[in-house]
PDB file of N, CA and C in Angstrom:
ATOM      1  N   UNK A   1      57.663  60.633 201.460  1.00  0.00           N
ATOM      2  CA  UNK A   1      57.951  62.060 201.425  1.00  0.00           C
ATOM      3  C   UNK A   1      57.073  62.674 200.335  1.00  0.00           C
ATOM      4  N   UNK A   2      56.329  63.612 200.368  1.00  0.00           N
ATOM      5  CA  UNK A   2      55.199  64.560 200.027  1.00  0.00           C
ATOM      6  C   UNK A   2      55.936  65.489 199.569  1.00  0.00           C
ATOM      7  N   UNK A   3      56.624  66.252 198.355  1.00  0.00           N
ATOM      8  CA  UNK A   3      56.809  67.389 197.838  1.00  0.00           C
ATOM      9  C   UNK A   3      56.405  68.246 197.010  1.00  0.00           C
ATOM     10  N   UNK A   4      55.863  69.662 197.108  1.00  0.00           N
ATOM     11  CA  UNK A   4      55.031  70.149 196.150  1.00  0.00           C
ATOM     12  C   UNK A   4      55.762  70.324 195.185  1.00  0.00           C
ATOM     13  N   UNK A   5      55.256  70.440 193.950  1.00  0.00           N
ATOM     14  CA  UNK A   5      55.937  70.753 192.506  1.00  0.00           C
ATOM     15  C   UNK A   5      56.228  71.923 192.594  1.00  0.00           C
ATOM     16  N   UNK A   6      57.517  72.431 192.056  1.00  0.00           N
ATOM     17  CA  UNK A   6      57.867  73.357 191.805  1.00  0.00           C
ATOM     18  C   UNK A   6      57.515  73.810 190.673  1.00  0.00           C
ATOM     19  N   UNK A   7      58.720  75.305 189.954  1.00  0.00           N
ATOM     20  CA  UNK A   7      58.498  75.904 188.774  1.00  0.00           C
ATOM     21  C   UNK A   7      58.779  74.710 187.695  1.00  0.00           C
ATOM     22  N   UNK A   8      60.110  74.134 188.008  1.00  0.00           N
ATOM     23  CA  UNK A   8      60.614  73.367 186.997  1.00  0.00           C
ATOM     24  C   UNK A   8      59.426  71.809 186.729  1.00  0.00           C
ATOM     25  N   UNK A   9      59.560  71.094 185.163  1.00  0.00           N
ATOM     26  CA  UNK A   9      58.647  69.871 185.397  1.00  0.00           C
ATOM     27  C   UNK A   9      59.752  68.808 185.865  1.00  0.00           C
ATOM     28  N   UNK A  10      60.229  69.018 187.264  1.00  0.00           N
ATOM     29  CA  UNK A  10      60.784  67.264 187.939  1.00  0.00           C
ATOM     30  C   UNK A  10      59.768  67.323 189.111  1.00  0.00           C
ATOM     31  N   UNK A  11      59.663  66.018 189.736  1.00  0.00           N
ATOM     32  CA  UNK A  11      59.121  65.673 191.076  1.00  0.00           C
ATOM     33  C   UNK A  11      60.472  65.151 191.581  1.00  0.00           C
ATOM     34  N   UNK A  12      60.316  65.417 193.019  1.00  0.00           N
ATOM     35  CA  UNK A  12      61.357  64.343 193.792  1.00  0.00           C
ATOM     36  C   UNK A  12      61.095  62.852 194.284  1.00  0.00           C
ATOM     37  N   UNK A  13      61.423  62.524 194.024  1.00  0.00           N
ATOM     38  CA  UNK A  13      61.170  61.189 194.507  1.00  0.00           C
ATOM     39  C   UNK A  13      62.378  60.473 195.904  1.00  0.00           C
ATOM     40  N   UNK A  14      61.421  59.733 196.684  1.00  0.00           N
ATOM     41  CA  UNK A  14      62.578  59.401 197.471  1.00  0.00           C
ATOM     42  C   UNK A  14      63.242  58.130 197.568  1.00  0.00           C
ATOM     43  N   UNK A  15      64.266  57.863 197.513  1.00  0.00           N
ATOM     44  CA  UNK A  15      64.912  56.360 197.261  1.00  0.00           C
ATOM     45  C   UNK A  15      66.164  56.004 198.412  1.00  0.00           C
ATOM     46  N   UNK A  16      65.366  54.907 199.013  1.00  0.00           N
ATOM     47  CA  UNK A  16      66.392  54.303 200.085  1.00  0.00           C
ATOM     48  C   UNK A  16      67.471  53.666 199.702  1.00  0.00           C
ATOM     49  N   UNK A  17      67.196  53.554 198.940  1.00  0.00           N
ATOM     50  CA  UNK A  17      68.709  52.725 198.321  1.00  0.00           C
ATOM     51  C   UNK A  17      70.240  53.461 198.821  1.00  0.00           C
ATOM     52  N   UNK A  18      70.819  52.754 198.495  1.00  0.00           N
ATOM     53  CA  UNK A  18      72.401  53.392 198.824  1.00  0.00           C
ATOM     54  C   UNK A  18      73.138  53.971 197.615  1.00  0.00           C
ATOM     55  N   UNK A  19      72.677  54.049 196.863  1.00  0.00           N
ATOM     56  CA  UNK A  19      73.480  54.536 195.349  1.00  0.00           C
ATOM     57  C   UNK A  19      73.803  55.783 195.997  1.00  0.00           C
ATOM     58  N   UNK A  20      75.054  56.277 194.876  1.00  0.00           N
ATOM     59  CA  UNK A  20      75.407  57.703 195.759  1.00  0.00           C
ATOM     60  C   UNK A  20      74.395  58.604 194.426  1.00  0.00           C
ATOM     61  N   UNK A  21      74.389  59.769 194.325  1.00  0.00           N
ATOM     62  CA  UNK A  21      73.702  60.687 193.765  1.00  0.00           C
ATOM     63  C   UNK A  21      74.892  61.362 193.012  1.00  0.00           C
ATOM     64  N   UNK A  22      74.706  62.068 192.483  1.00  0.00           N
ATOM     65  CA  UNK A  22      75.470  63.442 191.383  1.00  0.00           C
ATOM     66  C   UNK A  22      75.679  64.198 192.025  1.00  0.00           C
ATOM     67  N   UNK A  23      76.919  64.760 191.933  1.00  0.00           N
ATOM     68  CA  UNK A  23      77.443  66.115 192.730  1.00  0.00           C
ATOM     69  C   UNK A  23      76.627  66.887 191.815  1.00  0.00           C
ATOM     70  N   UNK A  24      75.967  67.027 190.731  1.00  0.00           N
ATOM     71  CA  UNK A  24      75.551  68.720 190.180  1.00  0.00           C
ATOM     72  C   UNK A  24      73.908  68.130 190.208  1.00  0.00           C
ATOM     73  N   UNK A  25      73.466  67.546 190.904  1.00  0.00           N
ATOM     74  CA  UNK A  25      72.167  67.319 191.222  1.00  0.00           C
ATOM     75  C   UNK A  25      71.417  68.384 192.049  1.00  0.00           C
ATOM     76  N   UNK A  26      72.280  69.402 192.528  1.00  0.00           N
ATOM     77  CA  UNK A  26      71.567  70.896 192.362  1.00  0.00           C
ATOM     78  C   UNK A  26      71.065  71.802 191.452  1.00  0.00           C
ATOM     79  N   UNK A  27      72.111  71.498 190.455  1.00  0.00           N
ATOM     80  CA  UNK A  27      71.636  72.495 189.704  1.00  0.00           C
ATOM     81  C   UNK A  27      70.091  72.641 188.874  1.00  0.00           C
ATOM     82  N   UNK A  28      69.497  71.604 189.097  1.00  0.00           N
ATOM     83  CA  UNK A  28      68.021  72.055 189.190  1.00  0.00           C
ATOM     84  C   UNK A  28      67.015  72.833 190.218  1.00  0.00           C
ATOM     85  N   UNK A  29      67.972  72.578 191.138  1.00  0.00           N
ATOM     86  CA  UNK A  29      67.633  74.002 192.304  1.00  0.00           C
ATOM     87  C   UNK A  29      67.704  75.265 191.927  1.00  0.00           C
ATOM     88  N   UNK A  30      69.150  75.324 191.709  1.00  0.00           N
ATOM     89  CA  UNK A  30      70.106  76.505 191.139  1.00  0.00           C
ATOM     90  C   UNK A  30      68.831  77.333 189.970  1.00  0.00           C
ATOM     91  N   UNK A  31      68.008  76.507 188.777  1.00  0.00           N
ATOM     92  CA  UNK A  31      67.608  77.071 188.030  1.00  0.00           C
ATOM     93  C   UNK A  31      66.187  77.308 188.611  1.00  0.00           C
ATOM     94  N   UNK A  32      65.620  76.618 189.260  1.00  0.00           N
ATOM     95  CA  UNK A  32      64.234  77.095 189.936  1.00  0.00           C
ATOM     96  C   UNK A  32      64.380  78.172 190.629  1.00  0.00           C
ATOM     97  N   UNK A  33      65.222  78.404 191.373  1.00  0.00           N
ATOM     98  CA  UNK A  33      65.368  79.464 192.029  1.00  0.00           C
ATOM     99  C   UNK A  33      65.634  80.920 190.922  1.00  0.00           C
ATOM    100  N   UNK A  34      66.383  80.834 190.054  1.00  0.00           N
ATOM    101  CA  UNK A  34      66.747  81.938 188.973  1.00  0.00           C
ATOM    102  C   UNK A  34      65.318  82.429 188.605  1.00  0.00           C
ATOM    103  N   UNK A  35      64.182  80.927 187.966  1.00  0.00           N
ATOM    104  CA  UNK A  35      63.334  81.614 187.725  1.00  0.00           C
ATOM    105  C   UNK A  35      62.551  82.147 188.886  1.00  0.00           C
ATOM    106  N   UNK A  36      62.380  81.076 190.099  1.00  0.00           N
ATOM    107  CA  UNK A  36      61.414  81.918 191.035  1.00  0.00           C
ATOM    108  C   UNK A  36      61.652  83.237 191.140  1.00  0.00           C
ATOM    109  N   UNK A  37      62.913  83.775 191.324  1.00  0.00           N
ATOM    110  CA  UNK A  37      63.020  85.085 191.916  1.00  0.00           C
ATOM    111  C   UNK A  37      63.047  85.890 190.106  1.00  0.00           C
ATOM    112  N   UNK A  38      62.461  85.582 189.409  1.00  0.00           N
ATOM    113  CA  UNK A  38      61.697  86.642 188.312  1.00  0.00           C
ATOM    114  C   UNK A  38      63.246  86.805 187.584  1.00  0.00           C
ATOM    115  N   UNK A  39      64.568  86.815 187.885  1.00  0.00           N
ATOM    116  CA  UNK A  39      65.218  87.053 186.986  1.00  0.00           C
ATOM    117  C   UNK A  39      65.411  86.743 185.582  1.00  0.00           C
ATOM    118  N   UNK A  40      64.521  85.858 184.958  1.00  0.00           N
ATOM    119  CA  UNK A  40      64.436  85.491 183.478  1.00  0.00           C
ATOM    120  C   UNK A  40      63.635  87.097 182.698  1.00  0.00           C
ATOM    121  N   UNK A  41      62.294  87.712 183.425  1.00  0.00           N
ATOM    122  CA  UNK A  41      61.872  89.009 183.233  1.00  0.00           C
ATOM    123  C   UNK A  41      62.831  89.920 183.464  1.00  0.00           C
ATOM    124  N   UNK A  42      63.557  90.390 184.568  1.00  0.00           N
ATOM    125  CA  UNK A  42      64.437  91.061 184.379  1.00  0.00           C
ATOM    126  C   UNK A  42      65.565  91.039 183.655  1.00  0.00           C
ATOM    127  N   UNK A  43      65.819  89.725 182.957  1.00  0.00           N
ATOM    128  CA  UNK A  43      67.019  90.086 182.330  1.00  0.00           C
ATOM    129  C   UNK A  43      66.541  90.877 180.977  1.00  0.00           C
ATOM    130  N   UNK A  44      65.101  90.243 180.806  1.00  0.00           N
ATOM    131  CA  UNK A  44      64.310  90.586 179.715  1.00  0.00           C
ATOM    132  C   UNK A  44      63.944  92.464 179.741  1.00  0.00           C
ATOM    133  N   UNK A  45      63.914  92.870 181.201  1.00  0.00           N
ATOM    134  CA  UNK A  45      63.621  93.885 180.921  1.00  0.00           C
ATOM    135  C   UNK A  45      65.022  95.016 180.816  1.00  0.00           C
ATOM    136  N   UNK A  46      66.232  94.624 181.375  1.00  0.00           N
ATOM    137  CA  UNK A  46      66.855  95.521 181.863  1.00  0.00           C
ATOM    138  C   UNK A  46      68.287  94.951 180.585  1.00  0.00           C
ATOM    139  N   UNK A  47      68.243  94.351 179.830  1.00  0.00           N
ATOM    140  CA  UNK A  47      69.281  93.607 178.885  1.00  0.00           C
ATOM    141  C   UNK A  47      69.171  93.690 177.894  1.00  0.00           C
ATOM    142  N   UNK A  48      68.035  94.174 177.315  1.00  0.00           N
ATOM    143  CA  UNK A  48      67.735  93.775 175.226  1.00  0.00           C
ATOM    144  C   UNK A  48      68.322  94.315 174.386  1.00  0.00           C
ATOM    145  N   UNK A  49      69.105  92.966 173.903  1.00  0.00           N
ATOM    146  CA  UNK A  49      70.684  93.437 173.216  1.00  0.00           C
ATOM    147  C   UNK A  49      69.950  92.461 171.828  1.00  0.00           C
ATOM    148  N   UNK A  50      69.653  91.386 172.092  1.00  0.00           N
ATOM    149  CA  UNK A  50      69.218  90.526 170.490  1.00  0.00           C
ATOM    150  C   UNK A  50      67.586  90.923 169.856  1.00  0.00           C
ATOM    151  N   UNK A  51      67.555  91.502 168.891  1.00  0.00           N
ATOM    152  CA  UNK A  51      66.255  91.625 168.412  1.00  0.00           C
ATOM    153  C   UNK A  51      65.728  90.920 167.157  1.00  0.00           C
ATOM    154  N   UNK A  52      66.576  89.656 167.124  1.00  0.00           N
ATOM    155  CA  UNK A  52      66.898  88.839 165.858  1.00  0.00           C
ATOM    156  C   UNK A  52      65.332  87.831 166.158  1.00  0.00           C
ATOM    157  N   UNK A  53      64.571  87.835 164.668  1.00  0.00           N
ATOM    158  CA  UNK A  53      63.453  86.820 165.524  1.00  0.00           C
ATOM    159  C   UNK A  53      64.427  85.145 165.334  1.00  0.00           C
ATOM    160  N   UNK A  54      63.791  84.206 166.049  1.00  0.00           N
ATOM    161  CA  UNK A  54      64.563  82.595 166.138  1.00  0.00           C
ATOM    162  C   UNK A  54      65.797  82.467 167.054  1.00  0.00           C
ATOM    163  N   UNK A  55      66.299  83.495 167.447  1.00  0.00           N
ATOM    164  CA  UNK A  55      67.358  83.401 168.436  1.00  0.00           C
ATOM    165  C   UNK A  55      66.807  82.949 170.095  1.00  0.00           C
ATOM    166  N   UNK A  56      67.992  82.852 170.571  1.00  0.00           N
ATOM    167  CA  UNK A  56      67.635  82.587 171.860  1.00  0.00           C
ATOM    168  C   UNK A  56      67.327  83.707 172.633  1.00  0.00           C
ATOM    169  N   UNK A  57      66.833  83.916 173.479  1.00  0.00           N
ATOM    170  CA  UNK A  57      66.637  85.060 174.346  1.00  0.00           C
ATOM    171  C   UNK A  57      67.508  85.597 175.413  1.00  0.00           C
ATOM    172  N   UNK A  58      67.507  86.366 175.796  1.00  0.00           N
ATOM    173  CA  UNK A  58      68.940  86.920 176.283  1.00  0.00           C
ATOM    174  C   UNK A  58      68.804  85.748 177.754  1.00  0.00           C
ATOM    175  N   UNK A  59      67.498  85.829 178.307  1.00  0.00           N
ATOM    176  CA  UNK A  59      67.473  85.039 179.794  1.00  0.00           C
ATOM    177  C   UNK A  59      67.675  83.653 179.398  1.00  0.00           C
ATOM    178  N   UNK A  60      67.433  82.817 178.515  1.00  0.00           N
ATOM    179  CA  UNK A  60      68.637  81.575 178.087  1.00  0.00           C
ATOM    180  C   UNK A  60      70.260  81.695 178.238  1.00  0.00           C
ATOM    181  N   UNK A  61      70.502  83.005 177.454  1.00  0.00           N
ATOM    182  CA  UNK A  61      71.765  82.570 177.465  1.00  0.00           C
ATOM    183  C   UNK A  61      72.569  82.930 179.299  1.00  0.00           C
ATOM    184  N   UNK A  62      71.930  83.861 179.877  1.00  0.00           N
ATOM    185  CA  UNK A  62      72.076  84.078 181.046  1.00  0.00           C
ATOM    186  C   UNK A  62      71.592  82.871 181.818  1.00  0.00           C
ATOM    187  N   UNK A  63      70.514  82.154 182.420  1.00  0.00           N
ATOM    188  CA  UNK A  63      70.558  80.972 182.746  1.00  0.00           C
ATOM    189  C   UNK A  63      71.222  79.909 182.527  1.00  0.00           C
ATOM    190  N   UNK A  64      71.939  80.208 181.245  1.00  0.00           N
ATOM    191  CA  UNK A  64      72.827  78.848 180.706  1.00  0.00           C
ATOM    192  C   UNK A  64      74.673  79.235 181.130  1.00  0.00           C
ATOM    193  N   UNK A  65      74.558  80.492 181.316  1.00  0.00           N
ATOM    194  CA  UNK A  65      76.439  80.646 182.483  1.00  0.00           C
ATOM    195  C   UNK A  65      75.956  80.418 183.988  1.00  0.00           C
ATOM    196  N   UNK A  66      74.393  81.105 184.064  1.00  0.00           N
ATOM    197  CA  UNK A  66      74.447  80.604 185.764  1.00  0.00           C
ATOM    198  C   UNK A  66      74.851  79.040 185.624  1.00  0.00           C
ATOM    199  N   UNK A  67      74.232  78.451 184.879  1.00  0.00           N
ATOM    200  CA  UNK A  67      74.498  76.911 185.682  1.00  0.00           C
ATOM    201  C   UNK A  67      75.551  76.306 184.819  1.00  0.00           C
ATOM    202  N   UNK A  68      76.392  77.141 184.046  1.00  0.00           N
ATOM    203  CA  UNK A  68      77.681  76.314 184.188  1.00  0.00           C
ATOM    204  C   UNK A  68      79.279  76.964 185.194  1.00  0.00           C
ATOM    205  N   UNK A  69      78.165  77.914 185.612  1.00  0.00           N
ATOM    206  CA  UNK A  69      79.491  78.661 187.055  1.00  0.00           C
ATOM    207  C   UNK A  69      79.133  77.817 188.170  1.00  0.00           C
ATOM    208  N   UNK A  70      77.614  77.460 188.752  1.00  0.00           N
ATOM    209  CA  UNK A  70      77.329  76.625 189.677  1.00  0.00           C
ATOM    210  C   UNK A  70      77.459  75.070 189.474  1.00  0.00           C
ATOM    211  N   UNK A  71      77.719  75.112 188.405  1.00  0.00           N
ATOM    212  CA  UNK A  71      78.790  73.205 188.089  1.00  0.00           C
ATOM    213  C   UNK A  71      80.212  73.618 188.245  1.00  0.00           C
ATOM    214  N   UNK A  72      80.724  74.394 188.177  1.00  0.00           N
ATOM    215  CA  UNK A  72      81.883  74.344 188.113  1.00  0.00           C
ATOM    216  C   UNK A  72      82.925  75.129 187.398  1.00  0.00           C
ATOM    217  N   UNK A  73      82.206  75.254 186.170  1.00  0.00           N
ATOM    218  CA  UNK A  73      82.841  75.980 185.019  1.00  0.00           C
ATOM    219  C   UNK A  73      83.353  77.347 185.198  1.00  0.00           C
ATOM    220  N   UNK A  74      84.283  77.864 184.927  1.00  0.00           N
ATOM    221  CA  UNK A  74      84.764  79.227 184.482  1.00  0.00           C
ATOM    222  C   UNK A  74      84.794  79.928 183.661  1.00  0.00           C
ATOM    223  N   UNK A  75      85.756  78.843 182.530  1.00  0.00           N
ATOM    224  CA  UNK A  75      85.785  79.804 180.795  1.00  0.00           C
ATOM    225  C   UNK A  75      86.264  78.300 180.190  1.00  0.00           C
ATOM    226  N   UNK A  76      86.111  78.614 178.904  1.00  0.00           N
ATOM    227  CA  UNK A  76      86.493  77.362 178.388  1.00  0.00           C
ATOM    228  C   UNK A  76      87.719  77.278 177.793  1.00  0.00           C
ATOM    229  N   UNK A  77      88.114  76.091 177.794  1.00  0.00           N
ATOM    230  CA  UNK A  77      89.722  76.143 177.646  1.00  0.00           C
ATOM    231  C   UNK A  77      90.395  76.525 176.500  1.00  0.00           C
ATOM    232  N   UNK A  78      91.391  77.258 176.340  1.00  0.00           N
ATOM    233  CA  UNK A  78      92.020  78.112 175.181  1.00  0.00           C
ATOM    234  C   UNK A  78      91.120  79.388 174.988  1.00  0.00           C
ATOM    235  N   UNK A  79      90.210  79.852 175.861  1.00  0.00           N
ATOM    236  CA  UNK A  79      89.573  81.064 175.674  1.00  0.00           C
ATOM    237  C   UNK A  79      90.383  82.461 176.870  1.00  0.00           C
ATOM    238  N   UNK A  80      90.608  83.436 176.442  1.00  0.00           N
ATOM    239  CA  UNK A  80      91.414  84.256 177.300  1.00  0.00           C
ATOM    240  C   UNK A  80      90.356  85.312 177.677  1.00  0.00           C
ATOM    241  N   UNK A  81      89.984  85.952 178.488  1.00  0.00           N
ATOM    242  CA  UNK A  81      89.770  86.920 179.054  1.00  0.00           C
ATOM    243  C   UNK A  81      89.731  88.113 178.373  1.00  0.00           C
TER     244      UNK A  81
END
């Protein structure tokens, strides 16, 4: 199996074996796709709330709830709404 590289640095590789795989073995999909479709710039353009230099950037911390809502996550426990 021949797959072009994506945004992210993994290759796929293919393995006959029978091992089972990871249920959140998407979520490297999940984040290629965030960036393909430019939303790391838009969060950049339409969000700028931190102007602290050394911080994270707002499209980190937004990429980092996408992929803990697409694992599973909600809120963390003892945190209320």
């Amino acid at each position: 199996m021949n797959i072009a590289q994506g945004i992210l640095p993994f290759q796929l590789i293919e393995d006959s074996s029978k091992v089972l795989l990871t249920s959140l073995g998407g979520l490297a999909l999940v984040m290629e796709t965030f960036r393909a479709l430019g939303l790391p710039q838009a969060v950049q353009k339409h969000l700028p709330l931190h102007q602290r230099p050394g911080k994270y950037e707002e499209a980190a911390y937004v990429e980092s709830f996408i992929a803990a809502f697409a694992a599973g996550g909600d809120r963390g426990k003892g945190t209320s709404v």
